[in-house]
C-alpha atoms as a PDB file:
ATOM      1  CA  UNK A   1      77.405 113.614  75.999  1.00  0.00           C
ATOM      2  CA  UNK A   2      77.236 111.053  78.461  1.00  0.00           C
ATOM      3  CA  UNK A   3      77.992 111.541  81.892  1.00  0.00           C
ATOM      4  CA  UNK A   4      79.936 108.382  83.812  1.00  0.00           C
ATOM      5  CA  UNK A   5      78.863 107.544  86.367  1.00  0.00           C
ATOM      6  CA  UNK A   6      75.601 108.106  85.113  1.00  0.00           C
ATOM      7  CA  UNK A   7      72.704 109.905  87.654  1.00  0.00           C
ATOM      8  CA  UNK A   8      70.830 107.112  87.874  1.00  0.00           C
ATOM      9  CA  UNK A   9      73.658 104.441  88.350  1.00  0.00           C
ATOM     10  CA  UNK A  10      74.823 106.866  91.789  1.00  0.00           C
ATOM     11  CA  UNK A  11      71.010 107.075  93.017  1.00  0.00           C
ATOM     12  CA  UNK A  12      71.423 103.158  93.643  1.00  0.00           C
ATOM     13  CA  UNK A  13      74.304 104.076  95.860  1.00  0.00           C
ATOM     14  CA  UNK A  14      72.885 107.233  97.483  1.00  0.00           C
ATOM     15  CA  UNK A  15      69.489 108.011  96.464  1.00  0.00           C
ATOM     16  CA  UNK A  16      69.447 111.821  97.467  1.00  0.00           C
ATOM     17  CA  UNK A  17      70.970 114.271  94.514  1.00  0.00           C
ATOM     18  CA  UNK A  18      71.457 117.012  97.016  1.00  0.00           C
ATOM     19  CA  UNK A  19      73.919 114.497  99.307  1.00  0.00           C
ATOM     20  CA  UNK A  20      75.385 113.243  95.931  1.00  0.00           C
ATOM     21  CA  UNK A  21      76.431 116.971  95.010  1.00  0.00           C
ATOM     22  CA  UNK A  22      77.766 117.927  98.577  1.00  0.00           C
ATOM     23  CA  UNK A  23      79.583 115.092  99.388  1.00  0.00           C
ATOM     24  CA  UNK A  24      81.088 114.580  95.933  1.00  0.00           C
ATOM     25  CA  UNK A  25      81.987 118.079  96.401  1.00  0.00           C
ATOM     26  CA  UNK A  26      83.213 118.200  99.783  1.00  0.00           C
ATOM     27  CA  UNK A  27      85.545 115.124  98.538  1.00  0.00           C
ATOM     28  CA  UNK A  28      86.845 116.718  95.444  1.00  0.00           C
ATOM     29  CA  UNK A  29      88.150 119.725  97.917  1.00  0.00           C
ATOM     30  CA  UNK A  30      89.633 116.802 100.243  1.00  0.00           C
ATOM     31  CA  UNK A  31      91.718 115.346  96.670  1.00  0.00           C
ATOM     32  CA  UNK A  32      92.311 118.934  95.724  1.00  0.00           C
ATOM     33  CA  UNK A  33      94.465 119.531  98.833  1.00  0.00           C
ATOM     34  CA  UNK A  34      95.885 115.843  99.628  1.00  0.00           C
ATOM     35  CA  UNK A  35      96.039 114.288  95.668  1.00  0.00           C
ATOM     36  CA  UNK A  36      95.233 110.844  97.013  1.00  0.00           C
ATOM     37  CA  UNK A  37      92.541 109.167  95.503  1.00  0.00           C
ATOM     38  CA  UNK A  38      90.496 106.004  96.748  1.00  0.00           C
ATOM     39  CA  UNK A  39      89.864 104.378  92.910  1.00  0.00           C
ATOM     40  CA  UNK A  40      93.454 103.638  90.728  1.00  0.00           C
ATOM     41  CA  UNK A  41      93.434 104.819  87.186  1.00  0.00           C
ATOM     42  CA  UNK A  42      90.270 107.053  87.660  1.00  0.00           C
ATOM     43  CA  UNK A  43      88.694 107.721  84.358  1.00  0.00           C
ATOM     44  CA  UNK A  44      87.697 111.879  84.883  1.00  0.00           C
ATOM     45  CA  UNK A  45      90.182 114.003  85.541  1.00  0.00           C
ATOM     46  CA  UNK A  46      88.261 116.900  87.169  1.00  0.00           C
ATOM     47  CA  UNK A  47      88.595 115.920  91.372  1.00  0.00           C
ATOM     48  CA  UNK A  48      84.045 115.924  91.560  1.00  0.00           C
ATOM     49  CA  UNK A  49      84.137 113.062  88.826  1.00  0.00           C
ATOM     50  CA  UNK A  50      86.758 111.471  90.579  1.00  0.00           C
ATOM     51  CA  UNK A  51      84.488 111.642  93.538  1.00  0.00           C
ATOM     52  CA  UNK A  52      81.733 110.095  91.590  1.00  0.00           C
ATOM     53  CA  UNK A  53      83.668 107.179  90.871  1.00  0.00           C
ATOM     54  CA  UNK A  54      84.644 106.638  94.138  1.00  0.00           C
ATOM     55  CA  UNK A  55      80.901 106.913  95.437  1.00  0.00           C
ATOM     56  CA  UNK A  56      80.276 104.488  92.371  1.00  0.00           C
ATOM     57  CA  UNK A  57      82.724 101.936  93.086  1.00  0.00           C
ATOM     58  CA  UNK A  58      82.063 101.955  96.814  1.00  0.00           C
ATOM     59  CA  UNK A  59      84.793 103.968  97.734  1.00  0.00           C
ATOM     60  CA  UNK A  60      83.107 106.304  99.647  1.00  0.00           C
ATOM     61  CA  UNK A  61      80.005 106.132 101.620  1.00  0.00           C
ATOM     62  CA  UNK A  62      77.704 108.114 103.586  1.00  0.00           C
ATOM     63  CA  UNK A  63      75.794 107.357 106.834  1.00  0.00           C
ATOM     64  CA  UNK A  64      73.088 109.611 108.309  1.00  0.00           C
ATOM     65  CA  UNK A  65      73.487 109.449 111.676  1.00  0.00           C
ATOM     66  CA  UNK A  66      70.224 108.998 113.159  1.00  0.00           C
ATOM     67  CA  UNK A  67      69.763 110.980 116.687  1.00  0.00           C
END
Protein backbone atom coordinates (compact mmCIF):
# COMPACT_ATOMS: atom_id res chain seq x y z
CA UNK A 1 0.00 0.00 0.00
CA UNK A 2 0.96 3.27 -1.00
CA UNK A 3 0.92 6.10 1.14
CA UNK A 4 -0.23 9.71 -0.62
CA UNK A 5 1.45 12.01 -0.10
CA UNK A 6 4.29 9.91 -0.29
CA UNK A 7 7.46 10.48 2.49
CA UNK A 8 9.62 11.57 0.14
CA UNK A 9 7.26 13.94 -1.90
CA UNK A 10 6.61 15.94 1.94
CA UNK A 11 10.56 15.96 2.66
CA UNK A 12 10.70 18.49 -0.42
CA UNK A 13 8.29 20.59 1.53
CA UNK A 14 9.68 20.09 5.05
CA UNK A 15 12.68 18.04 5.16
CA UNK A 16 12.54 17.02 8.97
CA UNK A 17 10.17 13.72 9.65
CA UNK A 18 9.95 14.61 13.28
CA UNK A 19 8.31 18.34 12.28
CA UNK A 20 6.29 16.46 9.54
CA UNK A 21 4.69 14.13 12.33
CA UNK A 22 4.06 16.98 14.95
CA UNK A 23 2.77 19.47 12.93
CA UNK A 24 0.62 17.18 10.79
CA UNK A 25 -0.52 16.09 14.08
CA UNK A 26 -1.00 19.16 15.88
CA UNK A 27 -3.21 20.17 12.63
CA UNK A 28 -5.30 17.10 12.50
CA UNK A 29 -6.35 18.03 16.36
CA UNK A 30 -6.98 21.76 15.00
CA UNK A 31 -9.63 19.96 12.00
CA UNK A 32 -10.78 17.57 14.65
CA UNK A 33 -12.26 20.41 16.75
CA UNK A 34 -13.09 23.21 13.97
CA UNK A 35 -13.93 20.67 10.65
CA UNK A 36 -12.49 23.28 8.32
CA UNK A 37 -10.03 22.18 6.07
CA UNK A 38 -7.45 24.27 3.91
CA UNK A 39 -7.49 21.68 0.58
CA UNK A 40 -11.37 21.06 -1.08
CA UNK A 41 -12.23 17.51 -1.82
CA UNK A 42 -9.29 16.07 0.31
CA UNK A 43 -8.54 12.59 -0.78
CA UNK A 44 -7.90 10.77 3.07
CA UNK A 45 -10.39 10.89 5.29
CA UNK A 46 -8.48 10.39 8.58
CA UNK A 47 -7.79 14.48 9.82
CA UNK A 48 -3.34 13.55 9.84
CA UNK A 49 -3.72 12.66 6.00
CA UNK A 50 -5.72 15.54 5.53
CA UNK A 51 -2.89 17.40 7.11
CA UNK A 52 -0.48 15.85 4.75
CA UNK A 53 -2.20 17.13 1.90
CA UNK A 54 -2.39 20.37 3.07
CA UNK A 55 1.49 20.44 3.89
CA UNK A 56 1.69 18.88 0.25
CA UNK A 57 -0.26 21.31 -1.57
CA UNK A 58 1.18 24.28 0.29
CA UNK A 59 -1.48 24.73 2.54
CA UNK A 60 0.32 24.80 5.48
CA UNK A 61 3.78 25.80 6.26
CA UNK A 62 6.23 25.94 8.92
CA UNK A 63 8.86 28.59 9.84
CA UNK A 64 11.57 28.09 12.49
CA UNK A 65 11.92 31.09 14.02
CA UNK A 66 15.46 31.78 14.32
CA UNK A 67 16.46 33.67 17.78
Amino acid sequence: MMLEPSIDALQEKINSKYTLVTLSARRARQMQETKSYLVEKPKSNKYVGIALEEIQNEKLTFSRDEE
